[in-house]
PDB file of N, CA and C in Angstrom:
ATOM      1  N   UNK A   1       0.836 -11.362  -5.472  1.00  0.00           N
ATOM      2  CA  UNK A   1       1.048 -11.561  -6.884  1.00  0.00           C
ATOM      3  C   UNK A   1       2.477 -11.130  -7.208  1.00  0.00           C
ATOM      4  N   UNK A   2       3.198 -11.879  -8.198  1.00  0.00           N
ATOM      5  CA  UNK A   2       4.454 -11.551  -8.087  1.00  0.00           C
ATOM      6  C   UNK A   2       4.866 -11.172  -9.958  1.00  0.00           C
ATOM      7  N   UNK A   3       6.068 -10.942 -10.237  1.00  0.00           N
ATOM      8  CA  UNK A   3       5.889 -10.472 -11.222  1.00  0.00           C
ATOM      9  C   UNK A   3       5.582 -11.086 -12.829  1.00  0.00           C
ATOM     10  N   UNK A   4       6.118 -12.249 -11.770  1.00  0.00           N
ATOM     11  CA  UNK A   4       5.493 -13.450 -13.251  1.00  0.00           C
ATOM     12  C   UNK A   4       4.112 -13.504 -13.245  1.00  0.00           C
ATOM     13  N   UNK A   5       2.793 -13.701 -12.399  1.00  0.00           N
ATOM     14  CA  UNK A   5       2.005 -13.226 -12.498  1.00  0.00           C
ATOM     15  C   UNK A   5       1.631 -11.908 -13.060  1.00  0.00           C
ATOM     16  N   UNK A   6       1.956 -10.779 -12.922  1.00  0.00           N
ATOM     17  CA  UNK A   6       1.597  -9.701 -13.444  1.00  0.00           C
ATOM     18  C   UNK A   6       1.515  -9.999 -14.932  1.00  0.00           C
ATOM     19  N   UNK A   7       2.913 -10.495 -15.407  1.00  0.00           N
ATOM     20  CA  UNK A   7       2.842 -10.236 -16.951  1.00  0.00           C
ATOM     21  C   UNK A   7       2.098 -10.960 -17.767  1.00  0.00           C
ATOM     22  N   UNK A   8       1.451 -12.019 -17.125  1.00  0.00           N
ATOM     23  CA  UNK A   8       0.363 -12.602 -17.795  1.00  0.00           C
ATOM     24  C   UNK A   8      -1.153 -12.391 -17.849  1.00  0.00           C
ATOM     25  N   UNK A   9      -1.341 -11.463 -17.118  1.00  0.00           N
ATOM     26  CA  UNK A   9      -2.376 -10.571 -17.013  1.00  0.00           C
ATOM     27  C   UNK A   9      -2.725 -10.260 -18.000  1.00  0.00           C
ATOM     28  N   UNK A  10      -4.012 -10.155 -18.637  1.00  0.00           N
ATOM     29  CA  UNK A  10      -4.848  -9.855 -19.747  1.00  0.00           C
ATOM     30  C   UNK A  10      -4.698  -7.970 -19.468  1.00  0.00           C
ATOM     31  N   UNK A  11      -4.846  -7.029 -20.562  1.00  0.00           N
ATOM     32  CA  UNK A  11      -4.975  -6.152 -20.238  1.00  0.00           C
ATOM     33  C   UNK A  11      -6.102  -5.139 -19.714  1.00  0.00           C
ATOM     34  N   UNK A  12      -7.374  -6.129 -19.637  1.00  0.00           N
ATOM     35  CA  UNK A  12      -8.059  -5.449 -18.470  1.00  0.00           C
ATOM     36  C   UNK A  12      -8.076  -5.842 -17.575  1.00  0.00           C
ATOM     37  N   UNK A  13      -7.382  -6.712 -17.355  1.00  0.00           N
ATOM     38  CA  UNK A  13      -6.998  -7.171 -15.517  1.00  0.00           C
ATOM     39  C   UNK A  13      -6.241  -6.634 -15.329  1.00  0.00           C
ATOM     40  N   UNK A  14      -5.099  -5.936 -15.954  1.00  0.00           N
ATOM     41  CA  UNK A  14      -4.202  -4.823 -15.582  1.00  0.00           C
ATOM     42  C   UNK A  14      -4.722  -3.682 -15.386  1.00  0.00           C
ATOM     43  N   UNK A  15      -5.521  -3.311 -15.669  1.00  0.00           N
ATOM     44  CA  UNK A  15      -6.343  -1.999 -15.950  1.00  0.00           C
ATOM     45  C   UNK A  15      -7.626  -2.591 -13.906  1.00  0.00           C
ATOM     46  N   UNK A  16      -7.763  -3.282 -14.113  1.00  0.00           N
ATOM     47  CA  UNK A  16      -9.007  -4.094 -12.828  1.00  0.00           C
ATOM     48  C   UNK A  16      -7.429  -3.890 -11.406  1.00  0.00           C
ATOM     49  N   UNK A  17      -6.869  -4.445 -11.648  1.00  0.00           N
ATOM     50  CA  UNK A  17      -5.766  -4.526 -10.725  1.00  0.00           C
ATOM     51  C   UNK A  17      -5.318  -3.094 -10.711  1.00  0.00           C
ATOM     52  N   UNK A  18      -4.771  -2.473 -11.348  1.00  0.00           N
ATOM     53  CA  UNK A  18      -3.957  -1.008 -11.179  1.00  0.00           C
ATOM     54  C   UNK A  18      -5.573  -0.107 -10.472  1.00  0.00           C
ATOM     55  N   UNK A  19      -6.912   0.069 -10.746  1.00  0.00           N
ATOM     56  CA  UNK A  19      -7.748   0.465 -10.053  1.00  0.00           C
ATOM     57  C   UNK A  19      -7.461   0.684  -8.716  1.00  0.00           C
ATOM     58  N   UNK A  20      -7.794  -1.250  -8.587  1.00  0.00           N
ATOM     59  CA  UNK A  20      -7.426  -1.503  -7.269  1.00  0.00           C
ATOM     60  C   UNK A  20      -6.243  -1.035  -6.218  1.00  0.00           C
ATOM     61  N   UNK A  21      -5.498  -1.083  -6.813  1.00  0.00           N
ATOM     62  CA  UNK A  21      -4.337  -0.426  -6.155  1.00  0.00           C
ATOM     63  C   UNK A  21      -4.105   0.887  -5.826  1.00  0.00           C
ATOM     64  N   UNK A  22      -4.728   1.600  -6.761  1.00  0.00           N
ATOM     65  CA  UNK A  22      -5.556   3.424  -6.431  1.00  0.00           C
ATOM     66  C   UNK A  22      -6.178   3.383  -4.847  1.00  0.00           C
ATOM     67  N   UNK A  23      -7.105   2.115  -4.698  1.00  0.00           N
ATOM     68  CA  UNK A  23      -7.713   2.391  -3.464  1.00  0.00           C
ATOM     69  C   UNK A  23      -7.016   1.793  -2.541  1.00  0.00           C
ATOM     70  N   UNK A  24      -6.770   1.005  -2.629  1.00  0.00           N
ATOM     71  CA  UNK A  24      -5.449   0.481  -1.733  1.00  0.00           C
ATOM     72  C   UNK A  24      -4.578   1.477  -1.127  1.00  0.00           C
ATOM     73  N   UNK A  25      -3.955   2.491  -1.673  1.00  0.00           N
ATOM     74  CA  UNK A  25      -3.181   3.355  -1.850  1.00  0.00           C
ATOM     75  C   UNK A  25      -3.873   4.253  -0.970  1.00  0.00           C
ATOM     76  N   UNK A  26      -4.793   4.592  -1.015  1.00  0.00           N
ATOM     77  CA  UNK A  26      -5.244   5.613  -0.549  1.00  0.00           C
ATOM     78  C   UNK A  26      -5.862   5.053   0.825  1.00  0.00           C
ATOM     79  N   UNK A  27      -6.317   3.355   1.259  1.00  0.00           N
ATOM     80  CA  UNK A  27      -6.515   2.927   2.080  1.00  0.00           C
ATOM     81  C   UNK A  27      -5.217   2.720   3.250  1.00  0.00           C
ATOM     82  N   UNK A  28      -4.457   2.827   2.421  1.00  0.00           N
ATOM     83  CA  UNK A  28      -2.961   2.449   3.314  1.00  0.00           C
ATOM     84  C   UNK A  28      -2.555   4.054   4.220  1.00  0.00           C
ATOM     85  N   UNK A  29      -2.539   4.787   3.479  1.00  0.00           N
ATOM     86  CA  UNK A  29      -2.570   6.130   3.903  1.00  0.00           C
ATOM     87  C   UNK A  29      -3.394   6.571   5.260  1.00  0.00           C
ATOM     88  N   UNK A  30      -4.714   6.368   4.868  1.00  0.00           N
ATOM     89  CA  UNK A  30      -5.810   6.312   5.796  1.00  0.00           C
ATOM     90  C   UNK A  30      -5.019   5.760   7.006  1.00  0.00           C
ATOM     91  N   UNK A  31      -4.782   4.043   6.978  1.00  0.00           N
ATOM     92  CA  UNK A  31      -4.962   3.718   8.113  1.00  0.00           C
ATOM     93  C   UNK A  31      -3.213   4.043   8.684  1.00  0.00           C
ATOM     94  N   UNK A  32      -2.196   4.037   8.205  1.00  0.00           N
ATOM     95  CA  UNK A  32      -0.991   4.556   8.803  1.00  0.00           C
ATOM     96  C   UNK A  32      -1.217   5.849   9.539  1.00  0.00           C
ATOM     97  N   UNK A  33      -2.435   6.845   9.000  1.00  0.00           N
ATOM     98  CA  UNK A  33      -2.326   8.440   9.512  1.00  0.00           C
ATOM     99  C   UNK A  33      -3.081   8.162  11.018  1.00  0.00           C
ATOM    100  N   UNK A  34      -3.984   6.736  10.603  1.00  0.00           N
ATOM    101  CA  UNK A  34      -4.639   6.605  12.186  1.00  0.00           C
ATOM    102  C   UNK A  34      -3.640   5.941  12.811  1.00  0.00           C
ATOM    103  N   UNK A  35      -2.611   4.881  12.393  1.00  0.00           N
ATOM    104  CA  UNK A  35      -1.697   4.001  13.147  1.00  0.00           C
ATOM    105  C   UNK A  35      -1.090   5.248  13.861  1.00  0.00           C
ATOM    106  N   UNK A  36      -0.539   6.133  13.297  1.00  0.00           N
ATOM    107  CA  UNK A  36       0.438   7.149  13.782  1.00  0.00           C
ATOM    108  C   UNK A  36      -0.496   8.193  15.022  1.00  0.00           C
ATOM    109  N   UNK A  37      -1.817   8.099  14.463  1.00  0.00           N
ATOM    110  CA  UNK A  37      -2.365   9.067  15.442  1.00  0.00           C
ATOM    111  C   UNK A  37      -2.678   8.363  16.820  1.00  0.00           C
ATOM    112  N   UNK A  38      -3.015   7.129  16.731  1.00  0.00           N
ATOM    113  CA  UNK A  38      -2.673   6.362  18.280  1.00  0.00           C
ATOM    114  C   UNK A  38      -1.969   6.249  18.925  1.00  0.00           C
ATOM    115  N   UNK A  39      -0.411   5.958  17.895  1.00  0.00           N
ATOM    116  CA  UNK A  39       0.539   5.906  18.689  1.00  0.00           C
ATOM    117  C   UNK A  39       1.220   7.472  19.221  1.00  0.00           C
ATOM    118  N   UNK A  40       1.006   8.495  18.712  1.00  0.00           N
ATOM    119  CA  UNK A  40       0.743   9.378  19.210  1.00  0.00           C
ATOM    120  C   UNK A  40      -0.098  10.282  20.265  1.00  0.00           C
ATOM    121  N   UNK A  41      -0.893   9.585  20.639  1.00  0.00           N
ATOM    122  CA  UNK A  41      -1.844   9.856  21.643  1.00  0.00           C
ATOM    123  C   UNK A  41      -1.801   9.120  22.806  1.00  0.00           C
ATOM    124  N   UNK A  42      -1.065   7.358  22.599  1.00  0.00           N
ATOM    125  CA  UNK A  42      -0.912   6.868  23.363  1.00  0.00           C
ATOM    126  C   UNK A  42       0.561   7.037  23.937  1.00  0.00           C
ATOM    127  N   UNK A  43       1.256   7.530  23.199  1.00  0.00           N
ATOM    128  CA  UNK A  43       2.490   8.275  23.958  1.00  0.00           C
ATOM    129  C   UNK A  43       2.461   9.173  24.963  1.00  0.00           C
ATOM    130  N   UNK A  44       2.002  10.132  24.414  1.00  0.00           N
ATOM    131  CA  UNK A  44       1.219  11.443  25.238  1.00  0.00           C
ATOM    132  C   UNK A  44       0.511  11.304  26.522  1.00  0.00           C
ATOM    133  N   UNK A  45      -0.477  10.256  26.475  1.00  0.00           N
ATOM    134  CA  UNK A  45      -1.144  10.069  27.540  1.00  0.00           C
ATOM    135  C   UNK A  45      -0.074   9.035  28.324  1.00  0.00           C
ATOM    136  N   UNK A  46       0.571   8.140  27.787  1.00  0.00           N
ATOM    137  CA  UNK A  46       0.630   6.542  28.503  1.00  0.00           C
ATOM    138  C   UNK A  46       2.593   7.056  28.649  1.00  0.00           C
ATOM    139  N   UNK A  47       3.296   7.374  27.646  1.00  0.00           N
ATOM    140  CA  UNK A  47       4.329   7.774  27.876  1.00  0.00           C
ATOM    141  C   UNK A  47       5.006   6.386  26.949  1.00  0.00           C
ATOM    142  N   UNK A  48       6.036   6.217  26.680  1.00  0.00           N
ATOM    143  CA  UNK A  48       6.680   5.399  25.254  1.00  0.00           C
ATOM    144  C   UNK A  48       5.962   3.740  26.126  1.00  0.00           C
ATOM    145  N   UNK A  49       5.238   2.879  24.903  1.00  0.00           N
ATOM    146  CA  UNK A  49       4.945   1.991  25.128  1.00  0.00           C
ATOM    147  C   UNK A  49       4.702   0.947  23.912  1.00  0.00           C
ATOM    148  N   UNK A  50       3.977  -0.172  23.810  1.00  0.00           N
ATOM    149  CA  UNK A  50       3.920  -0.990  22.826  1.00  0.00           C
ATOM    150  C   UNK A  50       3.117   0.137  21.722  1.00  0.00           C
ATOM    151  N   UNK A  51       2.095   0.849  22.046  1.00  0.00           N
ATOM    152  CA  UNK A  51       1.281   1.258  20.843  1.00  0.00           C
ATOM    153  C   UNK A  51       2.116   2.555  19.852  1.00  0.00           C
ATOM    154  N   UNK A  52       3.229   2.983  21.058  1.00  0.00           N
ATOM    155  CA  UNK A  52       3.972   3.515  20.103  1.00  0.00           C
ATOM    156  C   UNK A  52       4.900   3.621  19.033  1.00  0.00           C
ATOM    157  N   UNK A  53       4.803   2.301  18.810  1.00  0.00           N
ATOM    158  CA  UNK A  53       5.467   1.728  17.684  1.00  0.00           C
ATOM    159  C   UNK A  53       4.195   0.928  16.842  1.00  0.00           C
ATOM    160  N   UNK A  54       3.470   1.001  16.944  1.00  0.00           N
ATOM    161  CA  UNK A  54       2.167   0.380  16.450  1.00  0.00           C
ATOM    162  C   UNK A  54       2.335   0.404  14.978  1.00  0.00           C
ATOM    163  N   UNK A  55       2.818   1.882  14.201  1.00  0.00           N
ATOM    164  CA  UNK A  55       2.934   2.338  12.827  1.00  0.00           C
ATOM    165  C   UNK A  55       3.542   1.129  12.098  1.00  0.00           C
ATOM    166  N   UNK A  56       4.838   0.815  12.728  1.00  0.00           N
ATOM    167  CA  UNK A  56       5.793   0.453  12.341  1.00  0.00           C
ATOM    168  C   UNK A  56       5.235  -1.262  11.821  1.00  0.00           C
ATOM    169  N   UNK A  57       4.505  -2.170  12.840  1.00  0.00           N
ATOM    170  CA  UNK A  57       4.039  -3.127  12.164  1.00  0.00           C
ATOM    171  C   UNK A  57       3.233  -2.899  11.049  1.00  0.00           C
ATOM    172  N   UNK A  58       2.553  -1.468  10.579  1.00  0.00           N
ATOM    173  CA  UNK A  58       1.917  -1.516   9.125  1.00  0.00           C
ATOM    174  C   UNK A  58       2.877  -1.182   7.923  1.00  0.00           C
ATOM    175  N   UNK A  59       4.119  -0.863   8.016  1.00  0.00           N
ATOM    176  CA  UNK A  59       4.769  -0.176   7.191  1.00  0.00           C
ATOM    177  C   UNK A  59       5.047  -1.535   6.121  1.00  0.00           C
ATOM    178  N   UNK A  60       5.445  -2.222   6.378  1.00  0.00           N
ATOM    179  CA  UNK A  60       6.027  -3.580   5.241  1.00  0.00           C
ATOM    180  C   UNK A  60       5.384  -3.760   4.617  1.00  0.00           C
ATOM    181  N   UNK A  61       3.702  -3.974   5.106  1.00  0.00           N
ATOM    182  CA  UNK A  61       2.514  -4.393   4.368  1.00  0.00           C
ATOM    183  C   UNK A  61       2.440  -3.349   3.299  1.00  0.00           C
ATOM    184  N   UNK A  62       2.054  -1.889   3.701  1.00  0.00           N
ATOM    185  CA  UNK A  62       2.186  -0.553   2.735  1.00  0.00           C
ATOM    186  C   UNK A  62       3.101  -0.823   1.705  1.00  0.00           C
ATOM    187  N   UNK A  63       4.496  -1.045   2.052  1.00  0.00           N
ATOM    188  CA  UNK A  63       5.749  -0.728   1.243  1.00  0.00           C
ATOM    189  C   UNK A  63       5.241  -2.103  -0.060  1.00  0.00           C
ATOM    190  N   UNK A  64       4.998  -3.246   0.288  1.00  0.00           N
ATOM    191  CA  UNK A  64       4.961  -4.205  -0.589  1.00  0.00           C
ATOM    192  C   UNK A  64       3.514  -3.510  -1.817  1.00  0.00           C
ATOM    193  N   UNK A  65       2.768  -3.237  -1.258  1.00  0.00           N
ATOM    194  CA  UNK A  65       1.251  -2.491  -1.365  1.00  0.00           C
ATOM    195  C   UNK A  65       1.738  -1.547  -2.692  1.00  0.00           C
ATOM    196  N   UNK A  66       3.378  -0.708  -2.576  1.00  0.00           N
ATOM    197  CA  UNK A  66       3.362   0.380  -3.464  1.00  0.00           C
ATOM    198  C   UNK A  66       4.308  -0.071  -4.157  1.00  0.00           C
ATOM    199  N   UNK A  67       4.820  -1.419  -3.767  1.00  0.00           N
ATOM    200  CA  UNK A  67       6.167  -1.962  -5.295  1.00  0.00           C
ATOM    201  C   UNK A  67       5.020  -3.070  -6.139  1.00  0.00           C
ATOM    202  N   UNK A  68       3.974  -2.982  -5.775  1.00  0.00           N
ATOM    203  CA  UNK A  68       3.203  -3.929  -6.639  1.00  0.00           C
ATOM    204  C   UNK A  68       2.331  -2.705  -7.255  1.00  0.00           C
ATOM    205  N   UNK A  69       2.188  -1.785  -7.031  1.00  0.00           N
ATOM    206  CA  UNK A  69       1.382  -0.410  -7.808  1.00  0.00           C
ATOM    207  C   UNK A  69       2.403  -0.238  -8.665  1.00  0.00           C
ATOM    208  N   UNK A  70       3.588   0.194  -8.577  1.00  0.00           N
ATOM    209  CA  UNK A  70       4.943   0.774  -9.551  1.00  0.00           C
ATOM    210  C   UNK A  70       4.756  -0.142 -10.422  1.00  0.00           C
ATOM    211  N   UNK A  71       4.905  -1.284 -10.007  1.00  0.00           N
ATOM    212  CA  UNK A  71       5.014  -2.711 -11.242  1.00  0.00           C
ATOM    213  C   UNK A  71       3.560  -2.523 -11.848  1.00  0.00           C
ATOM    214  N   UNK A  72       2.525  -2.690 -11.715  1.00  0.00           N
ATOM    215  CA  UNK A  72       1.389  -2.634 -12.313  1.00  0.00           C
ATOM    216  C   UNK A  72       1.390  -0.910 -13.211  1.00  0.00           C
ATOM    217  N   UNK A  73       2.149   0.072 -12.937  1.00  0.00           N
ATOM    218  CA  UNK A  73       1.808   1.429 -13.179  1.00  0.00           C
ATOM    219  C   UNK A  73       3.017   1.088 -14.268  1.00  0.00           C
ATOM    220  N   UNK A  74       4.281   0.469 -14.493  1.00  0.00           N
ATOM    221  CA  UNK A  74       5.345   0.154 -15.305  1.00  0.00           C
ATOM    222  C   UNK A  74       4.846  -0.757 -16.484  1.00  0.00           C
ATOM    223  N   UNK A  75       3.977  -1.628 -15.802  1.00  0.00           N
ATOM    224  CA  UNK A  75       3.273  -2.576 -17.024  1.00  0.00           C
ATOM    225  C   UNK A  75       2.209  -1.941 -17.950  1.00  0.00           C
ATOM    226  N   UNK A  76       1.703  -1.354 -17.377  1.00  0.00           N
ATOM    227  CA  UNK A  76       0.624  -0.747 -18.031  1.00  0.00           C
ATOM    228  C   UNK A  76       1.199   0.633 -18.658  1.00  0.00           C
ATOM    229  N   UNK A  77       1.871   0.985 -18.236  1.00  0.00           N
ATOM    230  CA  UNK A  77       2.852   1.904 -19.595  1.00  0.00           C
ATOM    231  C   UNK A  77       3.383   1.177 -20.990  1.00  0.00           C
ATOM    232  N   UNK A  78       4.129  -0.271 -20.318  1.00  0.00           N
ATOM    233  CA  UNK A  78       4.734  -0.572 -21.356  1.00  0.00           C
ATOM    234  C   UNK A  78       3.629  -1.058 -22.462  1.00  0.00           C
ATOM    235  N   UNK A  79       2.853  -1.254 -21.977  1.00  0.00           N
ATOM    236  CA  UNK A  79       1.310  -2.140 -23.287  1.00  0.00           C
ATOM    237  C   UNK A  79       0.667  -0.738 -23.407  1.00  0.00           C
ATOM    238  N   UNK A  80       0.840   0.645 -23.075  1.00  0.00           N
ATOM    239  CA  UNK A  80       0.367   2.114 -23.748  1.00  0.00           C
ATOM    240  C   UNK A  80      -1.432   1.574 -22.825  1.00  0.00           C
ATOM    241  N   UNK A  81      -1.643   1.423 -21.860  1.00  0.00           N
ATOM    242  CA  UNK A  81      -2.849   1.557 -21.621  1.00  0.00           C
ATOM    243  C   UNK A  81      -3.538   2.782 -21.318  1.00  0.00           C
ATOM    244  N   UNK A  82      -2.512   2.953 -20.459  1.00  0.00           N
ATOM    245  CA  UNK A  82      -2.984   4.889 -19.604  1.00  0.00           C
ATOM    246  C   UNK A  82      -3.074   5.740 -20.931  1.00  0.00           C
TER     247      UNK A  82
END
């Protein structure tokens, strides 16, 4: 969803969407702390290899994940929802 989408958002779909993105948020976390803990373990055991960079293919997905939360957390300020 991009930002021209956002702003046409009704304001409980802003409110349905910014939710969502709470768990998202907290899902992204989750699975980077496991991305990192494999590639950490598989270092350790295996010594520098493909899984140790494993993190790194989730990071873009995350990063896009938290400029679409800011924008949804910016919109929903500006219409006084929170």
């Amino acid at each position: 969803m991009n930002k021209k989408d956002l702003v046409r958002l009704t304001d409980e779909e802003v409110l349905q969407e910014l939710k969502k993105s709470k768990s998202t948020a907290i899902f992204d976390a989750v699975l980077i702390g496991l991305l990192i803990g494999i590639g950490l373990y598989s270092t350790i055991k295996n010594g520098f290899g493909l899984l140790t960079f494993l993190p790194l293919i989730y990071v873009p997905i995350a990063g896009r994940n938290k400029v679409k939360s800011n924008e949804l957390k910016r919109l929903a300020t500006e219409r006084n929802l929170e």
